[in-house]
Protein backbone atom coordinates (compact mmCIF):
# COMPACT_ATOMS: atom_id res chain seq x y z
CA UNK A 1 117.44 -6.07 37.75
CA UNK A 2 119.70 -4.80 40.51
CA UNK A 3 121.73 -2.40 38.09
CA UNK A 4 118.78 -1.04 36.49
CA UNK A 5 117.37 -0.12 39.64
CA UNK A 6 120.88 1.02 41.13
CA UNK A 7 120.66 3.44 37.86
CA UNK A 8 117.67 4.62 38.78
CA UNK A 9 118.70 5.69 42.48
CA UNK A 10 121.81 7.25 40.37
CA UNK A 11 119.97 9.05 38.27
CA UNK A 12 116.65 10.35 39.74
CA UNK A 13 118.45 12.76 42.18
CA UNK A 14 120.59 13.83 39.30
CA UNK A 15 117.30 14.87 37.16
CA UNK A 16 115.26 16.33 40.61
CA UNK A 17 118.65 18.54 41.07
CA UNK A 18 118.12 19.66 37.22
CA UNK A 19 114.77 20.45 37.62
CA UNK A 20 115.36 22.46 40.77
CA UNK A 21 117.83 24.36 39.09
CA UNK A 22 116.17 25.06 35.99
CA UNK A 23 112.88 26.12 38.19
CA UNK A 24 115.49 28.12 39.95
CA UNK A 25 116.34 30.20 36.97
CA UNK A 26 112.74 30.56 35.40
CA UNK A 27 111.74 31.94 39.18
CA UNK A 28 114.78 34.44 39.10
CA UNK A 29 113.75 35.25 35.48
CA UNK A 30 110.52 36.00 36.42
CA UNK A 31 111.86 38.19 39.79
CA UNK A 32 114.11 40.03 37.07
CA UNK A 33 111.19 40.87 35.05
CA UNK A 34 109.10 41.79 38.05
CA UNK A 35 111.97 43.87 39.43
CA UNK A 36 111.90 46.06 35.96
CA UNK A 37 108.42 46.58 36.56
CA UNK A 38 108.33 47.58 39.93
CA UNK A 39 111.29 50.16 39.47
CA UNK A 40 109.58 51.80 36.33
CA UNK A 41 106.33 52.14 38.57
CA UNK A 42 108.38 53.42 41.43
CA UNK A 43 110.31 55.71 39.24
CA UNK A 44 106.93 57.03 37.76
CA UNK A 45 105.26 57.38 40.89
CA UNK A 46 107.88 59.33 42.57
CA UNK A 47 108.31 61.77 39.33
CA UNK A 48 104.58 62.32 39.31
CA UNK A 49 104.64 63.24 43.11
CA UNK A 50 107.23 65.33 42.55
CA UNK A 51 105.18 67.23 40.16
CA UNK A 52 102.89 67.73 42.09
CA UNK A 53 104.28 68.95 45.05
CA UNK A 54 105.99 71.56 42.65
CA UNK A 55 102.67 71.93 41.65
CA UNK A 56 101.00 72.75 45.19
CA UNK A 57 103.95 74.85 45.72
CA UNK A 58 103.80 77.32 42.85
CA UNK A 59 100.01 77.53 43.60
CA UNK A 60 100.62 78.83 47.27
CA UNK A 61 103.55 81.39 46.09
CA UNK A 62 101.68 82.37 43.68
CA UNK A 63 98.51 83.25 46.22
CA UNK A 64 101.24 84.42 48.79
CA UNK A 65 102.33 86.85 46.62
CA UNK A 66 98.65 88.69 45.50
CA UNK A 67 98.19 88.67 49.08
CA UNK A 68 101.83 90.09 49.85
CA UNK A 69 101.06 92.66 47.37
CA UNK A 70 97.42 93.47 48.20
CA UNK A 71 98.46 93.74 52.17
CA UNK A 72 101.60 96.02 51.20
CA UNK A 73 100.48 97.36 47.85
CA UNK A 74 104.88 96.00 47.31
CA UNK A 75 104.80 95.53 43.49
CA UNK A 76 108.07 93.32 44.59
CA UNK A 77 105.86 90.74 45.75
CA UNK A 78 104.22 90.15 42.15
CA UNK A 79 107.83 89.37 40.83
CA UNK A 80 107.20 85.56 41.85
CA UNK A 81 103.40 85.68 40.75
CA UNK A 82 103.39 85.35 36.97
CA UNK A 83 106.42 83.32 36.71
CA UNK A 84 104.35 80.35 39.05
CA UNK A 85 101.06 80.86 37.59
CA UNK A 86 102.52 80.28 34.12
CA UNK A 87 104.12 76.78 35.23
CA UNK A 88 101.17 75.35 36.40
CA UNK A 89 99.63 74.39 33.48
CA UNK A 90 102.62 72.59 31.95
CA UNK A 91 103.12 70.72 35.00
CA UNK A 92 99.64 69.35 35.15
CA UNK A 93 100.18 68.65 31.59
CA UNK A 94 103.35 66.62 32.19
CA UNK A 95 101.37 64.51 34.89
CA UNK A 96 98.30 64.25 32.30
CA UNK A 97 100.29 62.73 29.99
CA UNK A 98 102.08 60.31 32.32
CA UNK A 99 99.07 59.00 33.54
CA UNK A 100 97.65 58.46 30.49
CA UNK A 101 101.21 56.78 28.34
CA UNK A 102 100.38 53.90 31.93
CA UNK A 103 96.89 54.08 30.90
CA UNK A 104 95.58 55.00 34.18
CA UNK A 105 92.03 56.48 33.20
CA UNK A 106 90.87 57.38 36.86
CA UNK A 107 93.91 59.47 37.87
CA UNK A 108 93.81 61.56 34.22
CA UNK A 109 90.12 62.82 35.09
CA UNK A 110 91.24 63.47 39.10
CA UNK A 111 94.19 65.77 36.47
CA UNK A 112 91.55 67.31 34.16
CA UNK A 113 89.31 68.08 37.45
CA UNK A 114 92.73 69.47 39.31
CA UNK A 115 93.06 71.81 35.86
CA UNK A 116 89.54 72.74 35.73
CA UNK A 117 89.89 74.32 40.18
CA UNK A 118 93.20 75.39 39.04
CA UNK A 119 91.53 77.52 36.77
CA UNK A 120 88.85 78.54 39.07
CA UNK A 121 91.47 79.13 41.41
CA UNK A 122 93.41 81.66 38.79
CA UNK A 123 90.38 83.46 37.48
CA UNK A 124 89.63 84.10 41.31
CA UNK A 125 93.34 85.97 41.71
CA UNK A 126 93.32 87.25 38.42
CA UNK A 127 89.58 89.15 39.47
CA UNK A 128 91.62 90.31 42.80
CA UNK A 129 93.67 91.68 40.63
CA UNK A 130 91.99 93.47 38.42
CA UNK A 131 89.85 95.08 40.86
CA UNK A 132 92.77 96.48 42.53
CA UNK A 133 93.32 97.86 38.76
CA UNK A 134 89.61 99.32 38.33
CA UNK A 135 88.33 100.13 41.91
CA UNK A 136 91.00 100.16 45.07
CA UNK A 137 92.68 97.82 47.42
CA UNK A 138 89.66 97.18 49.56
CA UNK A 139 87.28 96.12 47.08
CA UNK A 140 90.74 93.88 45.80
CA UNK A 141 90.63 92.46 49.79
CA UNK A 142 87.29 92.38 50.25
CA UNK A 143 87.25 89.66 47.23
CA UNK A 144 90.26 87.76 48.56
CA UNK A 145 88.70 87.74 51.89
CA UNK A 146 85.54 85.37 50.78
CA UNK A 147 85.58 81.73 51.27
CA UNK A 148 85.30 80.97 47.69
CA UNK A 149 89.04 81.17 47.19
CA UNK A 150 89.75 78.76 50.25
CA UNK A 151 86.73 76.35 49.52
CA UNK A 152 88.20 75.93 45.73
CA UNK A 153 91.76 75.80 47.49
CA UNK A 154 90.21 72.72 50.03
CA UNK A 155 89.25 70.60 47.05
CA UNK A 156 92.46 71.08 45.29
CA UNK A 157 94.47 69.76 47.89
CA UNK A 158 91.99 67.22 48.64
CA UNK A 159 92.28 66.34 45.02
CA UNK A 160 96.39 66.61 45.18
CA UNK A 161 96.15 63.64 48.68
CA UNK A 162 93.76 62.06 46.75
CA UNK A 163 96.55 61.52 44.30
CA UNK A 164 99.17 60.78 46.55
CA UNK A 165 97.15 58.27 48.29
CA UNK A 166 97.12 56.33 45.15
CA UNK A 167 100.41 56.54 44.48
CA UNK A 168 101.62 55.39 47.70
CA UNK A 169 99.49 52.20 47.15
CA UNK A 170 100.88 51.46 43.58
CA UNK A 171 104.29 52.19 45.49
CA UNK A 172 103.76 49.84 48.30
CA UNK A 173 101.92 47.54 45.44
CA UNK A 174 105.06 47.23 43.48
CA UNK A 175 108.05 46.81 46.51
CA UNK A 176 105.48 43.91 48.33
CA UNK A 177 105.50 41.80 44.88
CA UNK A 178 109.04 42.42 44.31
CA UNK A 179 109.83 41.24 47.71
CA UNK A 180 107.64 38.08 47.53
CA UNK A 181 109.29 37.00 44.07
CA UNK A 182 112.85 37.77 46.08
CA UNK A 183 111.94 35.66 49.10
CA UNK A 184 110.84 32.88 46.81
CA UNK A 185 113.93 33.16 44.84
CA UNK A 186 115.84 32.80 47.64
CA UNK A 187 114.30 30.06 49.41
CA UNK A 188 114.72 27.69 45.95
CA UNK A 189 118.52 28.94 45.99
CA UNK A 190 118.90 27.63 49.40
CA UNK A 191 116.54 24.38 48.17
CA UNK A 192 118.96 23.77 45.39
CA UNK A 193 121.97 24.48 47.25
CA UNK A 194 121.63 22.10 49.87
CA UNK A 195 120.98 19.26 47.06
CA UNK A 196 123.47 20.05 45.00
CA UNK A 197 125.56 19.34 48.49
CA UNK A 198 123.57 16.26 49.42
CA UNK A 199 124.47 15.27 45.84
């Protein structure tokens, strides 16, 4: 009776310390996996930001430069305006399709909304323009000079931190999970450690 019991205090520490280490390695596993995840969403997020701040940015050269050119009647300042306004398009593309390959429904119709103003906002230079063609510079100003180029300008970047608000949530989303499953990780490393010692 004595040596089966003195077996059993032999041998259930030995099968808790297996258990602890095998829960050890599913939980790092598991970290691992989450890890993977949380870098692709990082690296997604911060390539679709990056978009669209080259985005924003080609918008306002390309309205610095009809201005530039309408104030100075420069042709030199319409050197940088068809090479943005042709990039737009493929960039919102590039974030269309990104959105939609993570399935992310709600951000590709804030996209096809931001084409639609984008639009808007080019058929509203593109009229500047050609009234500078047909009539003179002040009927060309006089156009520029409404608010409906700055009120479709508002909602486009309203649109654009829309997007980057939801971004930075997925972000902080994905490096607060990450750390959890690291913390826990660590804490059965330490568990194990010490009985592995005690052992």
């Amino acid at each position: 009776m004595r040596t089966l019991t003195g077996t059993r205090l032999i041998y259930a520490p030995i099968l808790l310390g297996v258990v602890l280490i095998v829960a050890t390695f599913l939980v790092a596993e598991l970290g691992h996996s989450r890890l993977r995840d949380a870098t692709e969403v990082v690296t997604e997020s911060q390539g679709r930001q990056a978009l669209l701040a080259r985005y924003t940015q080609l918008l306002l050269d390309a309205e610095t430069s009809l201005r530039g050119f309408l104030l100075t009647e420069d042709t030199r300042y319409l050197r940088q305006f068809d090479p943005a306004v042709r990039q737009l398009d493929m960039l919102l593309n590039q974030v269309s399709v990104s959105y939609r390959a993570s399935a992310l429904d709600t951000e590709v119709a804030r996209v096809d909304q931001l084409r639609k103003l984008t639009g808007m906002k080019l058929a509203f230079m593109l009229g500047s323009l050609r009234l500078y063609g047909e009539q003179d510079r002040a009927a060309a100003m006089a156009l520029i000079n409404t608010d409906i180029g700055e009120k479709t300008m508002a909602e486009l970047r309203g649109i654009v931190a829309d997007i980057y608000q939801v971004e930075d949530n997925r972000l902080r989303e994905a490096t607060l999970g990450w750390r959890e499953d690291l913390s826990t990780s660590r804490l059965l490393l330490v568990g194990t450690s010490g009985f592995s010692l005690t052992l």
